[in-house]
PDB file of N, CA and C in Angstrom:
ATOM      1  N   UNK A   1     271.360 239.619 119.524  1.00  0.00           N
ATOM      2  CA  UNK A   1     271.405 238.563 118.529  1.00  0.00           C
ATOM      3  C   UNK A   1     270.199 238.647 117.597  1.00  0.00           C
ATOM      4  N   UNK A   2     269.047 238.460 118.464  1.00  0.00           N
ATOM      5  CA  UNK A   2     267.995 238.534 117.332  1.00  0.00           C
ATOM      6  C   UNK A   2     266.554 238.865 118.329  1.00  0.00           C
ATOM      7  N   UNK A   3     265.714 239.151 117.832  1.00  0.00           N
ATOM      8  CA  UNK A   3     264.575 239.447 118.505  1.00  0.00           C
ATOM      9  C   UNK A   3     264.032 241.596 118.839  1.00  0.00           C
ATOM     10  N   UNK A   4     263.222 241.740 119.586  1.00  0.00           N
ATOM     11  CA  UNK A   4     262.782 243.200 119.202  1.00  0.00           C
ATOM     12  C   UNK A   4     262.583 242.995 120.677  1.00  0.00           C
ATOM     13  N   UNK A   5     262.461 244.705 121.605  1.00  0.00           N
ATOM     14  CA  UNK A   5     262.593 244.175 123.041  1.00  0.00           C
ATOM     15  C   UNK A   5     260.810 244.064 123.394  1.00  0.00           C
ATOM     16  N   UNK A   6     260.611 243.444 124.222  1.00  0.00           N
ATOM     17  CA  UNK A   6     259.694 242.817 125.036  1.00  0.00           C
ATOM     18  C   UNK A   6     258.503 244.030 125.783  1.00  0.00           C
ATOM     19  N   UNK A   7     257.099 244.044 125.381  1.00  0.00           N
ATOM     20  CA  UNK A   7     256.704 245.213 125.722  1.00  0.00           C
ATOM     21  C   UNK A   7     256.541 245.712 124.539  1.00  0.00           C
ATOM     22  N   UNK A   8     256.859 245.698 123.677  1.00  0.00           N
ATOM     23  CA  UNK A   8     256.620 246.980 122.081  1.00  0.00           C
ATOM     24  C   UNK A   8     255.447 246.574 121.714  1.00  0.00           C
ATOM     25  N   UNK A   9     254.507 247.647 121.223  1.00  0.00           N
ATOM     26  CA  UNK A   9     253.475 247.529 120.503  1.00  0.00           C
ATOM     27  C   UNK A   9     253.623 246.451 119.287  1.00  0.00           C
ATOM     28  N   UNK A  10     254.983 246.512 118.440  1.00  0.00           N
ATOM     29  CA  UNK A  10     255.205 245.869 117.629  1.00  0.00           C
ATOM     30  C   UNK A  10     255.031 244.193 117.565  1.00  0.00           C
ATOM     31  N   UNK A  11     254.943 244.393 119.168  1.00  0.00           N
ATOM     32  CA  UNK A  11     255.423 242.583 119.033  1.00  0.00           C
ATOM     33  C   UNK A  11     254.783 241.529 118.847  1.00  0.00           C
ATOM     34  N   UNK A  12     253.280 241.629 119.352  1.00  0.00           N
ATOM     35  CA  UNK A  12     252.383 240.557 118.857  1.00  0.00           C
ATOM     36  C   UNK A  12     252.177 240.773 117.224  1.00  0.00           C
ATOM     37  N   UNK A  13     252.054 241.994 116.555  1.00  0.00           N
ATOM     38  CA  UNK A  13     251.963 241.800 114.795  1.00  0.00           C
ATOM     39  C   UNK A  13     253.388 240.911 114.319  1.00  0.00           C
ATOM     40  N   UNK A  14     254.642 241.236 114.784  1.00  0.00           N
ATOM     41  CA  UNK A  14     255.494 240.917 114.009  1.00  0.00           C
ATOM     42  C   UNK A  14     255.801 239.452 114.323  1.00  0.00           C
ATOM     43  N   UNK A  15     255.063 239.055 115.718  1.00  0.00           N
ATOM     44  CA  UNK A  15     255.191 237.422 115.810  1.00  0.00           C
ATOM     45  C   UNK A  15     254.423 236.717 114.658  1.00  0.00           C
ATOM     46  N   UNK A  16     252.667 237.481 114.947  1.00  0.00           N
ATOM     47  CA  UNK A  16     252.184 237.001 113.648  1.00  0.00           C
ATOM     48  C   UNK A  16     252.269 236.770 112.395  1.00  0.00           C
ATOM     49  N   UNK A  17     253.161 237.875 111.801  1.00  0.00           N
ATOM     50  CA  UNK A  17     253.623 237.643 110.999  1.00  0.00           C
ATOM     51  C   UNK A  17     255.160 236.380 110.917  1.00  0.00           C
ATOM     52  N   UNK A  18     255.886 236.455 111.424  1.00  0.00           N
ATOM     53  CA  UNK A  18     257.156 235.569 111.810  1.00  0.00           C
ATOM     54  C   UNK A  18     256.540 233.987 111.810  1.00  0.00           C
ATOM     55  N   UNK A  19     254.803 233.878 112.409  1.00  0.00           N
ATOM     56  CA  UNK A  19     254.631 232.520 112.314  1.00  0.00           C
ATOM     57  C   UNK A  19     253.331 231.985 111.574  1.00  0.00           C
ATOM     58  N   UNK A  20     253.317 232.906 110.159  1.00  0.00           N
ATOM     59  CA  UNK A  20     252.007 232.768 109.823  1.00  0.00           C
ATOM     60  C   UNK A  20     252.511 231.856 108.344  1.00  0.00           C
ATOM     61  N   UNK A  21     253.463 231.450 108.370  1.00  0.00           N
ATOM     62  CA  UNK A  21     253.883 230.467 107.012  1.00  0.00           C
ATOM     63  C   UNK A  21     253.783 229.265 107.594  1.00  0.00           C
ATOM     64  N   UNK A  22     253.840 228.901 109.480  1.00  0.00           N
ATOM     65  CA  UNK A  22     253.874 227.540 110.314  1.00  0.00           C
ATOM     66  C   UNK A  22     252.822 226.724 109.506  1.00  0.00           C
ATOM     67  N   UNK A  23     251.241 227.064 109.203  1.00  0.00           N
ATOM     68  CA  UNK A  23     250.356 226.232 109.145  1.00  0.00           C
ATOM     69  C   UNK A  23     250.232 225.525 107.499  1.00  0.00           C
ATOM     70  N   UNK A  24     250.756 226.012 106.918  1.00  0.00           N
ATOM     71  CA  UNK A  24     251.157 225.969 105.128  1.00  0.00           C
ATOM     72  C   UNK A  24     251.987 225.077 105.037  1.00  0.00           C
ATOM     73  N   UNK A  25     253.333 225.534 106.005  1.00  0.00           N
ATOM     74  CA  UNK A  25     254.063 224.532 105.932  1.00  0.00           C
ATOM     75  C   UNK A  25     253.944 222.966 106.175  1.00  0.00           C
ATOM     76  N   UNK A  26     252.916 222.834 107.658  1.00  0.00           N
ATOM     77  CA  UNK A  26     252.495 221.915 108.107  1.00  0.00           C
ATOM     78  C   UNK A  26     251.381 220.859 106.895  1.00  0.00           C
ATOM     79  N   UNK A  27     250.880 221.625 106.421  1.00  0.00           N
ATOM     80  CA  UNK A  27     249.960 221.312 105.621  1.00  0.00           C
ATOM     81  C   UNK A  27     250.503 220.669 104.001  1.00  0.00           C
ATOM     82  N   UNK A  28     251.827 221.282 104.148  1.00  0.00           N
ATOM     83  CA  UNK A  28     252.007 220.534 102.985  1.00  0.00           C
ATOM     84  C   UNK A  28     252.965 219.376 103.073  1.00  0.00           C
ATOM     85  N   UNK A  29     252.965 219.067 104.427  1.00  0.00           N
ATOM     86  CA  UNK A  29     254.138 217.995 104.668  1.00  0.00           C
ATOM     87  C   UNK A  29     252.940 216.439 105.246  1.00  0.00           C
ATOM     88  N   UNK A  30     251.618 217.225 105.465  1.00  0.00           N
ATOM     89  CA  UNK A  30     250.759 215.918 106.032  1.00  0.00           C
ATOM     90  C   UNK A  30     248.989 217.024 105.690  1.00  0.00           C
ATOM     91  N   UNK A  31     248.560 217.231 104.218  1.00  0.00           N
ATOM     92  CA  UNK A  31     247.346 217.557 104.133  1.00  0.00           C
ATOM     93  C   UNK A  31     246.450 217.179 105.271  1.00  0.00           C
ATOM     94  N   UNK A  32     246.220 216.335 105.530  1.00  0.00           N
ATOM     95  CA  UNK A  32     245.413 215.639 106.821  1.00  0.00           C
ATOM     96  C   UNK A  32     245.796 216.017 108.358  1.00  0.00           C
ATOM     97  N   UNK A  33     246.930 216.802 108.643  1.00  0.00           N
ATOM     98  CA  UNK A  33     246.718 217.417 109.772  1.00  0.00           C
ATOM     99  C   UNK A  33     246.973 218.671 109.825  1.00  0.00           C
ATOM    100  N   UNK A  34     246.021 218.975 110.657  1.00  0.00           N
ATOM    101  CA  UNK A  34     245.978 220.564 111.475  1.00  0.00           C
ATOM    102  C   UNK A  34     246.975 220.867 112.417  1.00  0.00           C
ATOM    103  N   UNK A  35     246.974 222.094 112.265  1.00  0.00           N
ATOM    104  CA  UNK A  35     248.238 222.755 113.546  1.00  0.00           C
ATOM    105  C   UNK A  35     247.350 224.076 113.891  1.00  0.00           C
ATOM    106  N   UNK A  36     246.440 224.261 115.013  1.00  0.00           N
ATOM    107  CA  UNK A  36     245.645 225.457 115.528  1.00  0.00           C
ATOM    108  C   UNK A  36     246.684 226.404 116.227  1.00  0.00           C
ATOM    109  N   UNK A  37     246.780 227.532 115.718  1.00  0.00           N
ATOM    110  CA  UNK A  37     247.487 228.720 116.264  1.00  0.00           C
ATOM    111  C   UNK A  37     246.464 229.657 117.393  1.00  0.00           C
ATOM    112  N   UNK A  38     246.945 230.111 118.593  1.00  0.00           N
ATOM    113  CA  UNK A  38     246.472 230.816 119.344  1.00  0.00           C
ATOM    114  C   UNK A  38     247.817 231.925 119.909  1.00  0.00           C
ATOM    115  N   UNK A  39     247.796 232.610 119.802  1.00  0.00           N
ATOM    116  CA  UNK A  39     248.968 233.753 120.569  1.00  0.00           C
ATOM    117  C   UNK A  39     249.849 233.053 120.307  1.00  0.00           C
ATOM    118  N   UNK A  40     250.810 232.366 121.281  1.00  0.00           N
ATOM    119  CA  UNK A  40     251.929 231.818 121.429  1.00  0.00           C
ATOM    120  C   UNK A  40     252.090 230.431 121.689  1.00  0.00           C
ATOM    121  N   UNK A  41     250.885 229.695 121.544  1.00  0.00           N
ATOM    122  CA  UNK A  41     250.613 228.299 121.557  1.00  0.00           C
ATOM    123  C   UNK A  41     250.428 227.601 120.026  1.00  0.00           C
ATOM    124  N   UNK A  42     250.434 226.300 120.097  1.00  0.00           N
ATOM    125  CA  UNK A  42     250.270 225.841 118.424  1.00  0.00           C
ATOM    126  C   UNK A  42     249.822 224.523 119.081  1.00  0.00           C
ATOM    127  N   UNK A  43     249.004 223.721 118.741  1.00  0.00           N
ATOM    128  CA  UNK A  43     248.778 222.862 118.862  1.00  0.00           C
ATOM    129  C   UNK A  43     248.416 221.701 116.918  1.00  0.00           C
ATOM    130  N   UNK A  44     249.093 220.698 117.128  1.00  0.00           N
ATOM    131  CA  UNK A  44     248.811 219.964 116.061  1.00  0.00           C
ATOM    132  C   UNK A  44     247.751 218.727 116.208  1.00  0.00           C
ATOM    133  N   UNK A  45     247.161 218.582 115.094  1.00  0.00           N
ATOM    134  CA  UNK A  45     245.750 217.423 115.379  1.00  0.00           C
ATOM    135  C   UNK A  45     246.183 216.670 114.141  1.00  0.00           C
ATOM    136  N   UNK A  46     245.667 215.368 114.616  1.00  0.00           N
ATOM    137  CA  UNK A  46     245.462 214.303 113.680  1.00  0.00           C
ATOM    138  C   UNK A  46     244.466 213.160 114.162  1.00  0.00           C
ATOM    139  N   UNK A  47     243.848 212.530 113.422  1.00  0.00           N
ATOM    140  CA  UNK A  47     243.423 211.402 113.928  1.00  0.00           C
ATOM    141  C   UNK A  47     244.467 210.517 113.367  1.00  0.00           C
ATOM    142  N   UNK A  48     244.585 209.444 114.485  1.00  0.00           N
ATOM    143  CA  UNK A  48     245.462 208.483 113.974  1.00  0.00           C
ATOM    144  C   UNK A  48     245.164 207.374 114.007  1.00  0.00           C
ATOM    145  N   UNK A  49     244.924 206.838 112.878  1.00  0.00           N
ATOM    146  CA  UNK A  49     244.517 204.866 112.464  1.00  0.00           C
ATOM    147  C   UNK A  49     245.462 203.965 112.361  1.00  0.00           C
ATOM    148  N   UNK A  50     246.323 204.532 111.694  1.00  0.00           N
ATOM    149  CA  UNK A  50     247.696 203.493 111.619  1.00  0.00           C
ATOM    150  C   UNK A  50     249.223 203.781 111.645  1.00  0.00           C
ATOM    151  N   UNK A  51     250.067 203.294 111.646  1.00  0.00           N
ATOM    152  CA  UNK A  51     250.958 203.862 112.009  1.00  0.00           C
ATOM    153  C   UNK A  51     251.575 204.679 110.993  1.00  0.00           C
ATOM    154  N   UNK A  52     251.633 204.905 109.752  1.00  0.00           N
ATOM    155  CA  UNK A  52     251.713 205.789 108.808  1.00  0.00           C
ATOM    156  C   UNK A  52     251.275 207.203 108.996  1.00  0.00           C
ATOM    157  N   UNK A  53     250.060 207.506 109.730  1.00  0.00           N
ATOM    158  CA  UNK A  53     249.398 207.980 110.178  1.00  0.00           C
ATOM    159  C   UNK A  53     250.151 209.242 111.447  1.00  0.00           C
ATOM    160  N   UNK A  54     250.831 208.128 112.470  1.00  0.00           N
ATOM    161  CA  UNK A  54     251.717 208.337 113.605  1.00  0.00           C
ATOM    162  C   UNK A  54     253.064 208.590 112.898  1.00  0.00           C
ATOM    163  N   UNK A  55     253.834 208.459 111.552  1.00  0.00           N
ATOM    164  CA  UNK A  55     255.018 208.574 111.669  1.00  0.00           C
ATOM    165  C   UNK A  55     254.709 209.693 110.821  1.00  0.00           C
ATOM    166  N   UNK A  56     253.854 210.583 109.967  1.00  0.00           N
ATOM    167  CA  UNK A  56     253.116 211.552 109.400  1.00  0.00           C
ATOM    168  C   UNK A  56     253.307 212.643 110.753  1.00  0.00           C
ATOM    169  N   UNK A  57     252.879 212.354 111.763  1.00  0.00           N
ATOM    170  CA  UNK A  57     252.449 213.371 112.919  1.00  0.00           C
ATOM    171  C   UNK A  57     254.155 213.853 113.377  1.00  0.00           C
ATOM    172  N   UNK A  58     254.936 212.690 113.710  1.00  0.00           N
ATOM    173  CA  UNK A  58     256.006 212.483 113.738  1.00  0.00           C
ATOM    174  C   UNK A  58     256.978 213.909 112.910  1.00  0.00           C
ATOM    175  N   UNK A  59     256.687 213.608 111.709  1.00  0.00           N
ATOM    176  CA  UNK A  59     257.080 214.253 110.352  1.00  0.00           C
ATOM    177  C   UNK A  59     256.979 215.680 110.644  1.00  0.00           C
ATOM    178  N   UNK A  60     255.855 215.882 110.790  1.00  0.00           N
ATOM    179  CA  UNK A  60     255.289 217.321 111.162  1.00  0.00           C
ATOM    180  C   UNK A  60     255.751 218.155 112.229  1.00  0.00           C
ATOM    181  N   UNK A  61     256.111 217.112 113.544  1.00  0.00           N
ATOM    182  CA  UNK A  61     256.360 217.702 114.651  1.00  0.00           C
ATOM    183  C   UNK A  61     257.981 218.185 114.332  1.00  0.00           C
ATOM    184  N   UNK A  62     258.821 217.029 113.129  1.00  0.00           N
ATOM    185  CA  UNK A  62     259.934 217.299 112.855  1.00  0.00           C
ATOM    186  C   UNK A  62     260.355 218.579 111.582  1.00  0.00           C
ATOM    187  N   UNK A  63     259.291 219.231 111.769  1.00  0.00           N
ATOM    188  CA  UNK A  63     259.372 220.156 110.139  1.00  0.00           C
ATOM    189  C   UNK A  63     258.778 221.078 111.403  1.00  0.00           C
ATOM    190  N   UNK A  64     258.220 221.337 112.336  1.00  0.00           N
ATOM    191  CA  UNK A  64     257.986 222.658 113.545  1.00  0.00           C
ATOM    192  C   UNK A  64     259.255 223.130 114.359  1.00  0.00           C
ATOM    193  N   UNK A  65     260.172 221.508 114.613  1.00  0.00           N
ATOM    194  CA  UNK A  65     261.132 221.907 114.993  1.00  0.00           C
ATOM    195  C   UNK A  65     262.085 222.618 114.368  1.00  0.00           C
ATOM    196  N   UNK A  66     262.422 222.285 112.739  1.00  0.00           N
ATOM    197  CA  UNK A  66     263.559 222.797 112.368  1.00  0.00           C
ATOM    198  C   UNK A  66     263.461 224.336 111.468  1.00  0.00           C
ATOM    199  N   UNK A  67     261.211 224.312 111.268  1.00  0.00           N
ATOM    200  CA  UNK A  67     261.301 225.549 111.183  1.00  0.00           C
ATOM    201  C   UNK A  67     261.760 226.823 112.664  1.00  0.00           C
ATOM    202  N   UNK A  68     261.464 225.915 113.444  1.00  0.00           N
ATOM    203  CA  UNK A  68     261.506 226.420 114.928  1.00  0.00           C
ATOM    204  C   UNK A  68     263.044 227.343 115.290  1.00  0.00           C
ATOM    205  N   UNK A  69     264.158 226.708 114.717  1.00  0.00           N
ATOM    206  CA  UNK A  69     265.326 226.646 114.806  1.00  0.00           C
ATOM    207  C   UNK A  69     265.701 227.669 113.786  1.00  0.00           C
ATOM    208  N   UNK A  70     265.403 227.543 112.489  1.00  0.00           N
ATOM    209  CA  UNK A  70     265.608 228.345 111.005  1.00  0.00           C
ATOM    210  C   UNK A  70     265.268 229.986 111.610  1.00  0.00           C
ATOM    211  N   UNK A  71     264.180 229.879 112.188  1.00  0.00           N
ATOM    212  CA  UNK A  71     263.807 231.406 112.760  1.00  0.00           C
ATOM    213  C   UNK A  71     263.564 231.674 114.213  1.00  0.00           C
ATOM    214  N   UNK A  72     264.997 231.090 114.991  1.00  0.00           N
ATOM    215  CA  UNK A  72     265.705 231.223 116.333  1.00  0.00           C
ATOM    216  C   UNK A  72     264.670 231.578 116.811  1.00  0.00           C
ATOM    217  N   UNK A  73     263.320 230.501 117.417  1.00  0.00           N
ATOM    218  CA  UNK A  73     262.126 230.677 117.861  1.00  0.00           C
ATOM    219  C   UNK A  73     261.997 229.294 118.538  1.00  0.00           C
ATOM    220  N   UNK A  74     262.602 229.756 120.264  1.00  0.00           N
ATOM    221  CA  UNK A  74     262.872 228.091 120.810  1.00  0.00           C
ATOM    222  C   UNK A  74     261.884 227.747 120.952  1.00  0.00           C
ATOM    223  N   UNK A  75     261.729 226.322 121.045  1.00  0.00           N
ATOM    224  CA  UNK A  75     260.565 225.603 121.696  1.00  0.00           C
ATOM    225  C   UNK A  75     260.354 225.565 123.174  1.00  0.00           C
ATOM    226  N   UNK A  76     259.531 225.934 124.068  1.00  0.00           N
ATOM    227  CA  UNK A  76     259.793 225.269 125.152  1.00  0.00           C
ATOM    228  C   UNK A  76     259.660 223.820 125.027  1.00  0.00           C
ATOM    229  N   UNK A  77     260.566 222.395 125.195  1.00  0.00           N
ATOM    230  CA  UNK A  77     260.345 221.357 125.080  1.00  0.00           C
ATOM    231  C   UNK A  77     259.986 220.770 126.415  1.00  0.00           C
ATOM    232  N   UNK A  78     259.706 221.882 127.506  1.00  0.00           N
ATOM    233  CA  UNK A  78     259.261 220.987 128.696  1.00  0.00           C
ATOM    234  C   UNK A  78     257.949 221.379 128.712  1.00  0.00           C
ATOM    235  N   UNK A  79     257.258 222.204 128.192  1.00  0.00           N
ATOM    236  CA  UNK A  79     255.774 222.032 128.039  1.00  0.00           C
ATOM    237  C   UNK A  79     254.912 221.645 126.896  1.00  0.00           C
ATOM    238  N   UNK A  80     256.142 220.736 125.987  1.00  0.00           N
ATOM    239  CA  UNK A  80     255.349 220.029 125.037  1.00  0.00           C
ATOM    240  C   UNK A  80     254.771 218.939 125.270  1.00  0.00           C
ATOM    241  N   UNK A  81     253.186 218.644 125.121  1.00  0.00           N
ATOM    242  CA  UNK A  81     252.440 217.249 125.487  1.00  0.00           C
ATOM    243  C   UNK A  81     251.820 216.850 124.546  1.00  0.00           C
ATOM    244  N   UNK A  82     251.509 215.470 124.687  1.00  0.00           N
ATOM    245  CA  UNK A  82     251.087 214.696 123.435  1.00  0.00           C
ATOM    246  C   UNK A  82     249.454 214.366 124.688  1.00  0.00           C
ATOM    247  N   UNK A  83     248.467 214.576 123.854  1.00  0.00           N
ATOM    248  CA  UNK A  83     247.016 214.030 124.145  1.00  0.00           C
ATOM    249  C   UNK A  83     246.760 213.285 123.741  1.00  0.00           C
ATOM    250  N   UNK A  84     246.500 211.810 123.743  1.00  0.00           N
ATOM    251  CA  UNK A  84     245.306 210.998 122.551  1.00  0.00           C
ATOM    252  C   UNK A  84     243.961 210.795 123.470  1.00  0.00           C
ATOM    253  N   UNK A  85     243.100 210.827 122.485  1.00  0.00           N
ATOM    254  CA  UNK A  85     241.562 210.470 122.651  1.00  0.00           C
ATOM    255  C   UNK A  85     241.468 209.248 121.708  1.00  0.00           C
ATOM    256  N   UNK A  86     240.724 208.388 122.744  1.00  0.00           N
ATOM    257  CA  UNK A  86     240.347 207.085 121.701  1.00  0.00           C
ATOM    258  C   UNK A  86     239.579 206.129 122.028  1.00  0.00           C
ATOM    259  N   UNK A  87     238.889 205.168 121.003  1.00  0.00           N
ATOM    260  CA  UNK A  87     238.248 204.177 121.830  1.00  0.00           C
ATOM    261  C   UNK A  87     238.820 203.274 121.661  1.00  0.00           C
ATOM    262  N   UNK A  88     239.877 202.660 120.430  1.00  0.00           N
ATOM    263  CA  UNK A  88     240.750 201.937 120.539  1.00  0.00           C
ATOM    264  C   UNK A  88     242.229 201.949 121.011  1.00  0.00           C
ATOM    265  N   UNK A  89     242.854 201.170 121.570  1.00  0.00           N
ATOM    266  CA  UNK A  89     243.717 201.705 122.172  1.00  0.00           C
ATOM    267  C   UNK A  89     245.253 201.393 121.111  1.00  0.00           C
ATOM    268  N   UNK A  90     245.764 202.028 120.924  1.00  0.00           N
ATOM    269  CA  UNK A  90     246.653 202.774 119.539  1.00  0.00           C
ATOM    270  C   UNK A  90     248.156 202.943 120.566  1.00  0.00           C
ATOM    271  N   UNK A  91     249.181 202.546 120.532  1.00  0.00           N
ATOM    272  CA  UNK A  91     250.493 202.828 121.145  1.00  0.00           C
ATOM    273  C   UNK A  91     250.876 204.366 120.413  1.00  0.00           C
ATOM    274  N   UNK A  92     250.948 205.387 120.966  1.00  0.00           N
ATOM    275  CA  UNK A  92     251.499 206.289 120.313  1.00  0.00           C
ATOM    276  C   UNK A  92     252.978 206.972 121.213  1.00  0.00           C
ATOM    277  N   UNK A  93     253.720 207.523 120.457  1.00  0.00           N
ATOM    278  CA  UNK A  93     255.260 207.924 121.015  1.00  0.00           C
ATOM    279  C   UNK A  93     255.738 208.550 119.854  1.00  0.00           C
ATOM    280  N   UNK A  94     256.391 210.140 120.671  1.00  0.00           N
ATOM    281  CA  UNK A  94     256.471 211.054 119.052  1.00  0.00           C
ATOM    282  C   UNK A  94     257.612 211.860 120.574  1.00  0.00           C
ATOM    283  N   UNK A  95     258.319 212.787 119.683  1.00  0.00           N
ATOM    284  CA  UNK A  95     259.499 212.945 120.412  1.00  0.00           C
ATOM    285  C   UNK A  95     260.044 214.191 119.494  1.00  0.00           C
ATOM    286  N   UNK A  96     260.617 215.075 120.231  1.00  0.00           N
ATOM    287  CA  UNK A  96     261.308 216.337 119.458  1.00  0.00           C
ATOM    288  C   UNK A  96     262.731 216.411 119.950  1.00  0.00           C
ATOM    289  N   UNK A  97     263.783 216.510 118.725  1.00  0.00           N
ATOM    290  CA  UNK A  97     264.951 216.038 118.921  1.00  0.00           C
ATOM    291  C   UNK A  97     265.769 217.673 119.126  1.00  0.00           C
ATOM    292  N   UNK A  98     266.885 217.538 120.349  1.00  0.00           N
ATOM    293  CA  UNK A  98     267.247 218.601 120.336  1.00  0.00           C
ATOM    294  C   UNK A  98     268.936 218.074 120.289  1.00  0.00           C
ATOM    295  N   UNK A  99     269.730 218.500 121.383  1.00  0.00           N
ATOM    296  CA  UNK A  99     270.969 218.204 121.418  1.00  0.00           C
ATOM    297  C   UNK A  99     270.683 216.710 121.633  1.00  0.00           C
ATOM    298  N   UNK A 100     269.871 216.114 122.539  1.00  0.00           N
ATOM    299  CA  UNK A 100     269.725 215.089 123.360  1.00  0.00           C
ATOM    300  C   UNK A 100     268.317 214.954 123.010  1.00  0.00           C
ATOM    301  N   UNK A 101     267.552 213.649 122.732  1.00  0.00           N
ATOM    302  CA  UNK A 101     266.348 213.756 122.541  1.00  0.00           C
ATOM    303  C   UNK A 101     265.589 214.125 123.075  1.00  0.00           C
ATOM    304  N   UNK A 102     264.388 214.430 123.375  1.00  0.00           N
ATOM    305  CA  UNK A 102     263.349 214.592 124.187  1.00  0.00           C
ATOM    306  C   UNK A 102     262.205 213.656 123.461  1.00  0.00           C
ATOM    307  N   UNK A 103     260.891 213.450 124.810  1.00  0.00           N
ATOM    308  CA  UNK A 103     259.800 212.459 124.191  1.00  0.00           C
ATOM    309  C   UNK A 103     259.061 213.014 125.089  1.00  0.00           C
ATOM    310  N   UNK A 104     257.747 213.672 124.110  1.00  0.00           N
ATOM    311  CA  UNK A 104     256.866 214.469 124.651  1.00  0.00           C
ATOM    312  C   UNK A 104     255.847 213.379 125.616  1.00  0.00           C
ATOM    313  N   UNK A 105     255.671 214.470 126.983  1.00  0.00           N
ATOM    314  CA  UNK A 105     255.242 213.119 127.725  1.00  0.00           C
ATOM    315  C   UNK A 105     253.503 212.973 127.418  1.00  0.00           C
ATOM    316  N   UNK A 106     252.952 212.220 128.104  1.00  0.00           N
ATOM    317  CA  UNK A 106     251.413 211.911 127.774  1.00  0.00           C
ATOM    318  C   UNK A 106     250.076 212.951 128.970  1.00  0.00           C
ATOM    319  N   UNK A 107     249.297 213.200 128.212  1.00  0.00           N
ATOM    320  CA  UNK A 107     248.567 213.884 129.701  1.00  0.00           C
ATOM    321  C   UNK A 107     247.294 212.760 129.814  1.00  0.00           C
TER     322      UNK A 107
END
């Protein structure tokens, strides 16, 4: 269907390349947050003050998924986690929609 086999020299350049438009994209859907790339991990940052803020993060996580999908590059959705750090305490809940929803759990 799609993909190059597993083991090729080729394969870490051509991932890089395959996911090096992710952070541009991200960036132009919420200037104010980051998405840090490492190998095969991505992690997205924001600070969040208000809920505009949270439905922004929201936004983002929903523009990873459907680039995610556009270039048949699944998510694992059972090792997606949501972190907050804070001194105020902020309700946050953000969720990646597949057939059936999912809601990334908290660590």
């Amino acid at each position: 269907m799609s993909g190059i086999p597993q083991g090729s020299i080729l394969v870490p350049l051509l991932f890089l390349i395959c996911i090096n438009d992710l952070p541009e994209l991200c960036n132009e859907k919420d200037p104010s947050c980051d998405i840090f790339l490492y190998a095969d991990d991505s992690k997205i940052y924001k600070s969040i003050r208000t809920e505009d803020d949270q439905q922004n993060v929201q936004s983002v996580i929903d523009l990873v998924k459907k680039w995610s999908d556009e270039w048949l590059l699944k998510l694992n959705i059972e090792k997606c986690k949501s972190i907050s750090c804070y001194l105020k305490t902020i309700e946050t809940h953000y969720h990646i929609k597949e057939k059936t929803s999912y809601s990334l759990s908290k660590k």
